[in-house]
N, C-alpha and C. Protein backbone atom coordinates (compact mmCIF):
# COMPACT_ATOMS: atom_id res chain seq x y z
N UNK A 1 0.84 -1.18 0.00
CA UNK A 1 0.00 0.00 0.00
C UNK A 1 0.88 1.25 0.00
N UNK A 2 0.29 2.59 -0.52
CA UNK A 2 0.91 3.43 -1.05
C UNK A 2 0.26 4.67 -0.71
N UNK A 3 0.62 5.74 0.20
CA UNK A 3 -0.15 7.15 0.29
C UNK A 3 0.41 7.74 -0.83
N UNK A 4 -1.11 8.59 -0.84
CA UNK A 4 -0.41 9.64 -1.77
C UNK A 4 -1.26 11.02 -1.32
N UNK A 5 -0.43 12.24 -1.62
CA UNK A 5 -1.15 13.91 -1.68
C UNK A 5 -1.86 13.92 -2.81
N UNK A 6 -2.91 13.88 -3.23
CA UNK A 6 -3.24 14.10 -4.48
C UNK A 6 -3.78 15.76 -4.84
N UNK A 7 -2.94 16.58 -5.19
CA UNK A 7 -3.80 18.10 -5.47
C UNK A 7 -4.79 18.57 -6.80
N UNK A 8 -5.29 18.70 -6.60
CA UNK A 8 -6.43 19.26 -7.99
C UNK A 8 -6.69 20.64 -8.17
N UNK A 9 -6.90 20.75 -9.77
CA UNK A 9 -7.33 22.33 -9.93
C UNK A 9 -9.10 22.36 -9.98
N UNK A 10 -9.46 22.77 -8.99
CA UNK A 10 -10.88 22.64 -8.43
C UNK A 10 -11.57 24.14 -9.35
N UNK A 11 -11.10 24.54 -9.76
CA UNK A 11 -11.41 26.12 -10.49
C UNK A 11 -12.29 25.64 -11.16
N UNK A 12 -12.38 24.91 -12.33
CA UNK A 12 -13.66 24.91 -13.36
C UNK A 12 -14.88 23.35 -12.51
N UNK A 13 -14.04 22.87 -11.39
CA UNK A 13 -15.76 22.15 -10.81
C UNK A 13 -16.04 22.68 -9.51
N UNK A 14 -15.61 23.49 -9.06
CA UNK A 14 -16.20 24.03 -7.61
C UNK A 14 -17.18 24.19 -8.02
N UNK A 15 -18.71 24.03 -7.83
CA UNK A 15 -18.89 23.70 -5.58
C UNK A 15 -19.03 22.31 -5.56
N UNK A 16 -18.79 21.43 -6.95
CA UNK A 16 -19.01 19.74 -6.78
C UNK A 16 -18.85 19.27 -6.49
N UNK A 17 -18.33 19.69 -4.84
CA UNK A 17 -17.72 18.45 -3.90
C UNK A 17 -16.56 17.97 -3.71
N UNK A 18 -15.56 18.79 -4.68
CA UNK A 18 -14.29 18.14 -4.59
C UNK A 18 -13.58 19.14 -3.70
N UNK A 19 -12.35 17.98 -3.19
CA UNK A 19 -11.16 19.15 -1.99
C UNK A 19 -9.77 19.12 -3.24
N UNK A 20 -9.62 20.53 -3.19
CA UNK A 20 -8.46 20.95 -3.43
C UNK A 20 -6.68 19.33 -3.33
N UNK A 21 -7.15 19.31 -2.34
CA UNK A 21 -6.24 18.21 -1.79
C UNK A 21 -7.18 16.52 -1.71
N UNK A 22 -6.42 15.47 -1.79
CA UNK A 22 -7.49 14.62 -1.32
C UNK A 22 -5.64 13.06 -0.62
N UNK A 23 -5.91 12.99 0.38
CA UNK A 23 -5.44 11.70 1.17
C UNK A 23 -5.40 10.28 0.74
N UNK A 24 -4.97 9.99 0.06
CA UNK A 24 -5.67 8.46 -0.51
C UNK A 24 -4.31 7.33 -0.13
N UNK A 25 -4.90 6.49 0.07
CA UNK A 25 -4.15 5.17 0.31
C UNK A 25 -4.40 3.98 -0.62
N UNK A 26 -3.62 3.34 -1.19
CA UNK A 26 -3.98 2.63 -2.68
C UNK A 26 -2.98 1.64 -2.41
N UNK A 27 -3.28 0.41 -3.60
CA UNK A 27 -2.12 -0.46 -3.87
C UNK A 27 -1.17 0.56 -4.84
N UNK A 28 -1.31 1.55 -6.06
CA UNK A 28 -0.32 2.43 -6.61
C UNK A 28 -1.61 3.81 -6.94
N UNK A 29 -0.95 4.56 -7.49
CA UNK A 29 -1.78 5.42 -7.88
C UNK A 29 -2.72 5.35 -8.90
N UNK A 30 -3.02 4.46 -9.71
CA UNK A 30 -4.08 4.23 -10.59
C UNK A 30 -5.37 3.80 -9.42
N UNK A 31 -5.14 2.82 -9.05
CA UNK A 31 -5.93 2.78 -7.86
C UNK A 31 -6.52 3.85 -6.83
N UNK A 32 -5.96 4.63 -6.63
CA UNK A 32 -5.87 5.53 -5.43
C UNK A 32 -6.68 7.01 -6.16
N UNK A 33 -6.52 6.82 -7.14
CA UNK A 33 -7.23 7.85 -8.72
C UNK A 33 -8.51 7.46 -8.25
N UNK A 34 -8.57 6.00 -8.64
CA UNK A 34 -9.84 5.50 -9.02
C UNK A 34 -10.92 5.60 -7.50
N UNK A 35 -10.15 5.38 -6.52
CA UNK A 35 -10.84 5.72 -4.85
C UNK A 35 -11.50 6.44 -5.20
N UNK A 36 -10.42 7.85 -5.29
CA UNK A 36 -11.03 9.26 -5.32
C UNK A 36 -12.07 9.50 -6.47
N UNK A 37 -12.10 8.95 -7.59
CA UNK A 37 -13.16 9.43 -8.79
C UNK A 37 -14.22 8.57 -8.09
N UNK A 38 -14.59 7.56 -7.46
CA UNK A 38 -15.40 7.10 -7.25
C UNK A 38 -16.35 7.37 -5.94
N UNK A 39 -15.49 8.15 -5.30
CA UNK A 39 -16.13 9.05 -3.73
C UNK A 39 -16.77 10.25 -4.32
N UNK A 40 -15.26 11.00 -5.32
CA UNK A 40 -16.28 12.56 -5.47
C UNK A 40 -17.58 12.09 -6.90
N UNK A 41 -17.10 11.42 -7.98
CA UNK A 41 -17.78 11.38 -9.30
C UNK A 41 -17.65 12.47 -9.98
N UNK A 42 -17.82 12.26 -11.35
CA UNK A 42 -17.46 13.07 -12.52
C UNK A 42 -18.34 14.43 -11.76
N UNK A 43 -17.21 15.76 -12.84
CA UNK A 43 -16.45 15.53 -13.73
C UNK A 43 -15.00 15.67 -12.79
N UNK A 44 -14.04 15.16 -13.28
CA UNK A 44 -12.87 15.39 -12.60
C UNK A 44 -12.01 16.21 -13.26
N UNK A 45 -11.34 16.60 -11.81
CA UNK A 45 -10.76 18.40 -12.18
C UNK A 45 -9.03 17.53 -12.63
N UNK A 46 -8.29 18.55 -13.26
CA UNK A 46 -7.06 18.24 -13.75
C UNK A 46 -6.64 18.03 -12.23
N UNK A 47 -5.18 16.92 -12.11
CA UNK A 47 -4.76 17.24 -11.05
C UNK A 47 -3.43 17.86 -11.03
N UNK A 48 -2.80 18.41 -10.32
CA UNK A 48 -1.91 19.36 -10.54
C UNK A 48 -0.42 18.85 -9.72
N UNK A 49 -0.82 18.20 -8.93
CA UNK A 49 1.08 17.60 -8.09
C UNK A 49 -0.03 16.13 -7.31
N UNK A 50 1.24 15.35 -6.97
CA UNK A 50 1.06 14.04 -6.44
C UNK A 50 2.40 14.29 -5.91
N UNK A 51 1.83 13.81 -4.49
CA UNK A 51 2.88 13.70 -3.51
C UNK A 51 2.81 11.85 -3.11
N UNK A 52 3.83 11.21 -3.41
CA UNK A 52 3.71 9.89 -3.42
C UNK A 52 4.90 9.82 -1.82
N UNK A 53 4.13 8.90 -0.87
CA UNK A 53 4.40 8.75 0.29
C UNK A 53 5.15 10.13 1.16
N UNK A 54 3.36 10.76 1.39
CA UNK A 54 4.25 12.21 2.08
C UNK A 54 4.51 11.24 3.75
N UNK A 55 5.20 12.52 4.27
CA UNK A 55 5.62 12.05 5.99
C UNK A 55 4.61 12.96 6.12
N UNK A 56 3.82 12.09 6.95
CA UNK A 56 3.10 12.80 8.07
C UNK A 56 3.15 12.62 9.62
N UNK A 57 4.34 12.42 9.91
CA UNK A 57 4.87 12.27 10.95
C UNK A 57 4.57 13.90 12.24
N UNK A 58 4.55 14.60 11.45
CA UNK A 58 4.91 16.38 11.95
C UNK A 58 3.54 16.56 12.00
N UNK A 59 2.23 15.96 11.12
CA UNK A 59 1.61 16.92 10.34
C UNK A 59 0.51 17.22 11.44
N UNK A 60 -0.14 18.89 11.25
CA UNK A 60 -0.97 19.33 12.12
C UNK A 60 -2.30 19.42 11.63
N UNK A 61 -3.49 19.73 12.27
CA UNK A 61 -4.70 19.98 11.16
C UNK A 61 -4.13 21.09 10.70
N UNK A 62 -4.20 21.66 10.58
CA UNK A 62 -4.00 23.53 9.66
C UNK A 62 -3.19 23.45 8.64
N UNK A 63 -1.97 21.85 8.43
CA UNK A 63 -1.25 22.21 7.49
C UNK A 63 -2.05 21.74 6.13
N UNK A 64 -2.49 21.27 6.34
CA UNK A 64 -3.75 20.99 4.63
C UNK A 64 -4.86 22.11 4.86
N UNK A 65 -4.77 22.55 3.37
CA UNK A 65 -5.94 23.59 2.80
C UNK A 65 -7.30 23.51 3.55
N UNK A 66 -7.63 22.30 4.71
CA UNK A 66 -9.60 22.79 4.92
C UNK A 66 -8.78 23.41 6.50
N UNK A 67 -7.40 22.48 6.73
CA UNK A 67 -7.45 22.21 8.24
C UNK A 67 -7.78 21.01 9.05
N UNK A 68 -8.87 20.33 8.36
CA UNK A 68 -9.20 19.15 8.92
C UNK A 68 -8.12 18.16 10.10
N UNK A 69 -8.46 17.48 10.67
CA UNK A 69 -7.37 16.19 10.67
C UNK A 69 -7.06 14.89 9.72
N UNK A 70 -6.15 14.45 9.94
CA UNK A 70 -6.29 13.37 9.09
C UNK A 70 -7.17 12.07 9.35
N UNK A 71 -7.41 11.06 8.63
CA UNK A 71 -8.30 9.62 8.92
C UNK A 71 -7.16 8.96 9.64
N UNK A 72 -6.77 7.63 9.05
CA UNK A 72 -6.30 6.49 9.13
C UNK A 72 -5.34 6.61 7.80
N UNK A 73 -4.41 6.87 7.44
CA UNK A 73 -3.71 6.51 6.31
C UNK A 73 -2.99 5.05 6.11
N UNK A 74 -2.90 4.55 6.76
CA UNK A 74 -2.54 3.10 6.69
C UNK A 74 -3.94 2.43 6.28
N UNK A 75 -5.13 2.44 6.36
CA UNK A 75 -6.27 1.69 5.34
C UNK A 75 -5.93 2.34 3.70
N UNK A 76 -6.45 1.17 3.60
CA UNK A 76 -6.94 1.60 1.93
C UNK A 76 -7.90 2.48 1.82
N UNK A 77 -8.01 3.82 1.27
CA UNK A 77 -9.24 4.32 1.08
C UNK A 77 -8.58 5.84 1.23
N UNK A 78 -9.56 6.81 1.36
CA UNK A 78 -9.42 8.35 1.47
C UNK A 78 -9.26 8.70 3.06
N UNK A 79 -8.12 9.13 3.46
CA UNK A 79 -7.95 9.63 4.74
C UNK A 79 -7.82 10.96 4.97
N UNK A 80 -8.05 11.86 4.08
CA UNK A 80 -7.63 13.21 3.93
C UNK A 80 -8.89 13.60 3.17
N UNK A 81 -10.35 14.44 3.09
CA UNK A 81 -10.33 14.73 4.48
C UNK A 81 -11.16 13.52 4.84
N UNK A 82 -10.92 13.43 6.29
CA UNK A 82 -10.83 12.46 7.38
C UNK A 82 -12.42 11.94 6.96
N UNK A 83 -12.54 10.54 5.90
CA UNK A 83 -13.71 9.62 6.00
C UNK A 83 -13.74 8.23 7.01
N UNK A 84 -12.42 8.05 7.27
CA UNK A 84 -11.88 7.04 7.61
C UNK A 84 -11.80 6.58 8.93
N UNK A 85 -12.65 7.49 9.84
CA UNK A 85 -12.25 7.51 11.46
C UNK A 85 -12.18 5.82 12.10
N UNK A 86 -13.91 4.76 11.13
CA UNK A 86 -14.51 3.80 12.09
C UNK A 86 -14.19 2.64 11.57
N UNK A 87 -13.60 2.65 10.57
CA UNK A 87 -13.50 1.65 9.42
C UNK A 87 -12.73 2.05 8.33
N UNK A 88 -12.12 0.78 7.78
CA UNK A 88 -11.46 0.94 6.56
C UNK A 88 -12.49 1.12 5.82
């Protein structure tokens, strides 16, 4: 399994639900794509940087764009923002 930062240019689909940033945990990033297209649904915004295995060792809520906290990044699935509290 594989984190990744995934960032998007949210400019031409805001207010459709998508975050700027999105947390995902995958077997690689085709997978971890496919998480995320399948939580928010079309249309999907360009994405703009992939951060493949950030440290979040440091990380605070405030340092990602909502603030949130993070989920669980060790499940498979979206941990950023935090769906992940009860269950993989």
């Amino acid at each position: 399994m594989t984190r990744y930062w995934i960032h998007y240019d949210i400019s031409m689909t805001y207010p459709h639900g998508w975050p700027p940033v999105v947390g995902v945990t995958g077997q690689n990033l085709d997978d971890c794509l496919e998480i995320v297209q399948h939580r928010y649904g079309p249309p999907v915004p360009p994405v703009t940087r992939v951060v493949e295995d950030p440290d979040l060792a440091h990380f605070q809520p405030g340092d990602a764009p909502s603030g949130w906290p993070l989920g669980v990044p060790v499940w498979r699935g979206i941990w950023y923002p935090p769906e992940n509290l009860t269950r993989p």
